[in-house]
N, C-alpha and C. Protein backbone atom coordinates (compact mmCIF):
# COMPACT_ATOMS: atom_id res chain seq x y z
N UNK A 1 -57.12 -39.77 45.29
CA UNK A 1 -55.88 -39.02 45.21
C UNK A 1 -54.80 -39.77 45.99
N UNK A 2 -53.34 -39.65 45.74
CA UNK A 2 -52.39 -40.63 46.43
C UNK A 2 -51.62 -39.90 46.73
N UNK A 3 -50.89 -39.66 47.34
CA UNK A 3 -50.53 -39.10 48.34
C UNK A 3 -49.02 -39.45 48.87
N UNK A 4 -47.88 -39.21 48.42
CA UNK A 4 -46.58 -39.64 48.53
C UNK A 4 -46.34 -39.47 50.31
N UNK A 5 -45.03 -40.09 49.84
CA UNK A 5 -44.69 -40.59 51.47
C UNK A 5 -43.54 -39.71 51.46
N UNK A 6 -43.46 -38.87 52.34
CA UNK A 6 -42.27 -37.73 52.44
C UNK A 6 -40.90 -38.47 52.43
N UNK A 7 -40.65 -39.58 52.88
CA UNK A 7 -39.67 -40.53 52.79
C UNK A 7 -39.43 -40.79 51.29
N UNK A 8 -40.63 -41.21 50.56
CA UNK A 8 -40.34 -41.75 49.40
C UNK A 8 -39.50 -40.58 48.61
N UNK A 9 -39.52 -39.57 48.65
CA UNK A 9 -38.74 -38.84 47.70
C UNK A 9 -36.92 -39.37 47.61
N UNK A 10 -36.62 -39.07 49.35
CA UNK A 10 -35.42 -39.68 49.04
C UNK A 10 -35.27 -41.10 48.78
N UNK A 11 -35.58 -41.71 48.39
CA UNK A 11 -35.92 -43.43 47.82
C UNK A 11 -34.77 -43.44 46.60
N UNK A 12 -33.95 -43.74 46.00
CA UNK A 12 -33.22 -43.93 44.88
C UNK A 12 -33.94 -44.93 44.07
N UNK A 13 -34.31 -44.83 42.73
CA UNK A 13 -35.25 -45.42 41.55
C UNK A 13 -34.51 -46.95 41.89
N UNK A 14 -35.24 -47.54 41.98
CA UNK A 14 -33.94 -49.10 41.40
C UNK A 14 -34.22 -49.23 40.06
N UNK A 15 -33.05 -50.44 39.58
CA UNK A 15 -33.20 -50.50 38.37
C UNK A 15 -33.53 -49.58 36.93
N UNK A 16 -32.76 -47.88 37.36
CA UNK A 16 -33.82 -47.10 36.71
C UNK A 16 -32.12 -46.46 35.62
N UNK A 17 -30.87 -46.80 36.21
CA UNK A 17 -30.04 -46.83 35.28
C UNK A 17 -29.11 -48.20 35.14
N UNK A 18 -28.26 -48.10 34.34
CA UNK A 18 -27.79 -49.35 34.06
C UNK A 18 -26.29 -49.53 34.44
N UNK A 19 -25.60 -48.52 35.14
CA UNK A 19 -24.05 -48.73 35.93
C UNK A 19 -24.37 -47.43 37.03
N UNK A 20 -23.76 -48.27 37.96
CA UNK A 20 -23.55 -47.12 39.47
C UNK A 20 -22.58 -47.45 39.75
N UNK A 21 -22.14 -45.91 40.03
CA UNK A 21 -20.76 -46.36 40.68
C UNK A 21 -20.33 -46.06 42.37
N UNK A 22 -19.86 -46.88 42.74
CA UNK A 22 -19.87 -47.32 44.53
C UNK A 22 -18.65 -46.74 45.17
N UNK A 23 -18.60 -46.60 46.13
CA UNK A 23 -17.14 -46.79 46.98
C UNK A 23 -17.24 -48.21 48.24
N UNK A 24 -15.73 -47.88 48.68
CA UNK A 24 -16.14 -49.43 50.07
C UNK A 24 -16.99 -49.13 50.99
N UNK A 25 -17.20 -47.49 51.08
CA UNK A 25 -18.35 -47.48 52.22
C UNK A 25 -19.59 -48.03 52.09
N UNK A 26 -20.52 -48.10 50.29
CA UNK A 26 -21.48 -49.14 50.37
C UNK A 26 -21.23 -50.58 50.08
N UNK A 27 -20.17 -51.07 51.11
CA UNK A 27 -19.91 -52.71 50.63
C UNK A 27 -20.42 -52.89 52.26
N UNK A 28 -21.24 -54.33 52.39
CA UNK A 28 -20.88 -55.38 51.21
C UNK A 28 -22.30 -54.90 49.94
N UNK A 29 -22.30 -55.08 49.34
CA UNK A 29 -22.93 -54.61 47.97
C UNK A 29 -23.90 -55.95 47.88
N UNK A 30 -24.88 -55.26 47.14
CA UNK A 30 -26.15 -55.82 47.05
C UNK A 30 -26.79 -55.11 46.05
N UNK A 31 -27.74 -56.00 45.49
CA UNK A 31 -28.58 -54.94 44.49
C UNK A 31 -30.32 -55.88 44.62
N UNK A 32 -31.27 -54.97 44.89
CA UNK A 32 -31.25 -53.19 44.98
C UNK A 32 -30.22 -53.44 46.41
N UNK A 33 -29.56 -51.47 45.75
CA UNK A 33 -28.82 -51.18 46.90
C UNK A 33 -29.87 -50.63 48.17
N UNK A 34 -29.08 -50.21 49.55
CA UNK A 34 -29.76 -49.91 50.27
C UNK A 34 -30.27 -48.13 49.99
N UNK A 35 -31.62 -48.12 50.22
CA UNK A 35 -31.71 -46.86 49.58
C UNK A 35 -32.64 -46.52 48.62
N UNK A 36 -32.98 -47.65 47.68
CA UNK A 36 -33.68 -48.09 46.90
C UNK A 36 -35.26 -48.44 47.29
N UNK A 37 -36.05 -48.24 46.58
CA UNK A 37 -37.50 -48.38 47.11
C UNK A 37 -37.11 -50.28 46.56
N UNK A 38 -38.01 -51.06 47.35
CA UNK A 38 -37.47 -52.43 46.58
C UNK A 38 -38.94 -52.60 46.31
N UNK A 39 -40.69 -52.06 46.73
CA UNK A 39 -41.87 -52.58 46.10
C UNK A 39 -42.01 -53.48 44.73
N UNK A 40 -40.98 -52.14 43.68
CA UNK A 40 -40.90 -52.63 42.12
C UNK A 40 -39.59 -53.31 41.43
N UNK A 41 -39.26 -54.15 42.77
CA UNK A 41 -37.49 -54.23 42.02
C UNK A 41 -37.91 -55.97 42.05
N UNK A 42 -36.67 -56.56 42.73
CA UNK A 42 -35.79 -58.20 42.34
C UNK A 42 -35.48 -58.63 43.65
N UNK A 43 -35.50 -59.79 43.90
CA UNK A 43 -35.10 -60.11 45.50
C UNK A 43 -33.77 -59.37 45.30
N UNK A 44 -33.34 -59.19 46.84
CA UNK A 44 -31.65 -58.47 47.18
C UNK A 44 -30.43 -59.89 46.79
N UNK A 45 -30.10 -59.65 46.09
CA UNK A 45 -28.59 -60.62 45.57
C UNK A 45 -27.51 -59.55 46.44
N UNK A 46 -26.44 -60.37 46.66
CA UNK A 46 -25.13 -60.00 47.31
C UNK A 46 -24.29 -60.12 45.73
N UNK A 47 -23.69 -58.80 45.66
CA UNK A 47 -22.56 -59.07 44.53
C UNK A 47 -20.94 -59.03 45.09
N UNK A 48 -20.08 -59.96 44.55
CA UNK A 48 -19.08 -59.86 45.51
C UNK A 48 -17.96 -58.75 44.18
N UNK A 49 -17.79 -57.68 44.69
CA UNK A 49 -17.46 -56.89 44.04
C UNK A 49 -15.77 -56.44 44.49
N UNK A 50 -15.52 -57.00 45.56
CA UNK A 50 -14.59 -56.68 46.40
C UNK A 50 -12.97 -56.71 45.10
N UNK A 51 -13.12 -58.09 44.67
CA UNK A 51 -11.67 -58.83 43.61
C UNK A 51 -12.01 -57.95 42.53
N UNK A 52 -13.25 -58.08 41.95
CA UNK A 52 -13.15 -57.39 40.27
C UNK A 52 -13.30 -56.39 40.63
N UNK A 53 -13.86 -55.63 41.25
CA UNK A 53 -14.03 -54.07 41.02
C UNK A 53 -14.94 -53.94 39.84
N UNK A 54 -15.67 -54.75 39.45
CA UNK A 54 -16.78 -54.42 38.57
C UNK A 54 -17.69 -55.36 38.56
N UNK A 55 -19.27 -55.43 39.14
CA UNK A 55 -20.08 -56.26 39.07
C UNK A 55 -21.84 -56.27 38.32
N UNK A 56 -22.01 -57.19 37.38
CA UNK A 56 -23.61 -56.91 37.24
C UNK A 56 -24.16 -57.89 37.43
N UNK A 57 -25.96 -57.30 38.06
CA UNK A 57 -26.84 -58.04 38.93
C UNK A 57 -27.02 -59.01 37.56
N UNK A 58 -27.64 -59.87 38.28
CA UNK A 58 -27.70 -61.54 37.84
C UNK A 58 -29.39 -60.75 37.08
N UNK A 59 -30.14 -60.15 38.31
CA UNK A 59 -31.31 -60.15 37.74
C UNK A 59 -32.03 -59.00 36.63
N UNK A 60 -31.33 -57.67 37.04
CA UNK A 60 -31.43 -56.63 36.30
C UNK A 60 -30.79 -56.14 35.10
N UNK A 61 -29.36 -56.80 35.57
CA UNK A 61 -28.09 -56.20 34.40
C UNK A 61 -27.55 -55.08 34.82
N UNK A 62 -27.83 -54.18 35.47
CA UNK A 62 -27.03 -53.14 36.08
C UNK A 62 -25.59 -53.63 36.79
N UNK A 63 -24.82 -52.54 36.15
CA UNK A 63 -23.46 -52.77 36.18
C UNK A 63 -23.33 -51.87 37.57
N UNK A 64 -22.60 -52.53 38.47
CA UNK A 64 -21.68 -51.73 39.69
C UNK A 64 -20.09 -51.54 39.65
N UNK A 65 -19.49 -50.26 39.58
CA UNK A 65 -18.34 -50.16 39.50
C UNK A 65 -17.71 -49.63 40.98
N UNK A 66 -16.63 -49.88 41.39
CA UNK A 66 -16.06 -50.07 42.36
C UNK A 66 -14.55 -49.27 41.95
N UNK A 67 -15.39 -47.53 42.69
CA UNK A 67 -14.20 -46.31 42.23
C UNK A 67 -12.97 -46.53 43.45
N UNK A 68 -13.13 -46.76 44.78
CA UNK A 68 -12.27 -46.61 45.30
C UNK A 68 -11.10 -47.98 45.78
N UNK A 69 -10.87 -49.21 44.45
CA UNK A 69 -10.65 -50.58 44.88
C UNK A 69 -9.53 -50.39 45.27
């Protein structure tokens, strides 16, 4: 039997939709974001999201949008 980790609930899925949308409080931006279980994800890439206001990971394709630029 397995047995979850009371932590893991709040864990955010990575890679489990395909646009999130951010403010500057989670910059500097990275994906997986912080928050994210990373066991089943992609090494952490830095996206520089700051100029476009819209970025997707190199490795996943998930789009990050940047509501408050």
């Amino acid at each position: 039997m397995i047995q979850a980790d009371a932590n893991s609930e709040k864990l955010i899925q990575p890679n489990a939709k395909n646009r999130y949308e951010i403010t500057r409080a989670d910059l500097p931006l990275h994906c997986p974001m912080k928050g994210m279980s990373l066991w089943n994800s992609h090494p952490r890439v830095f996206l520089p999201i700051e100029k476009s206001g819209e970025e997707r990971c190199p490795y996943c394709g998930a789009v990050y949008v940047l509501k408050d630029k």
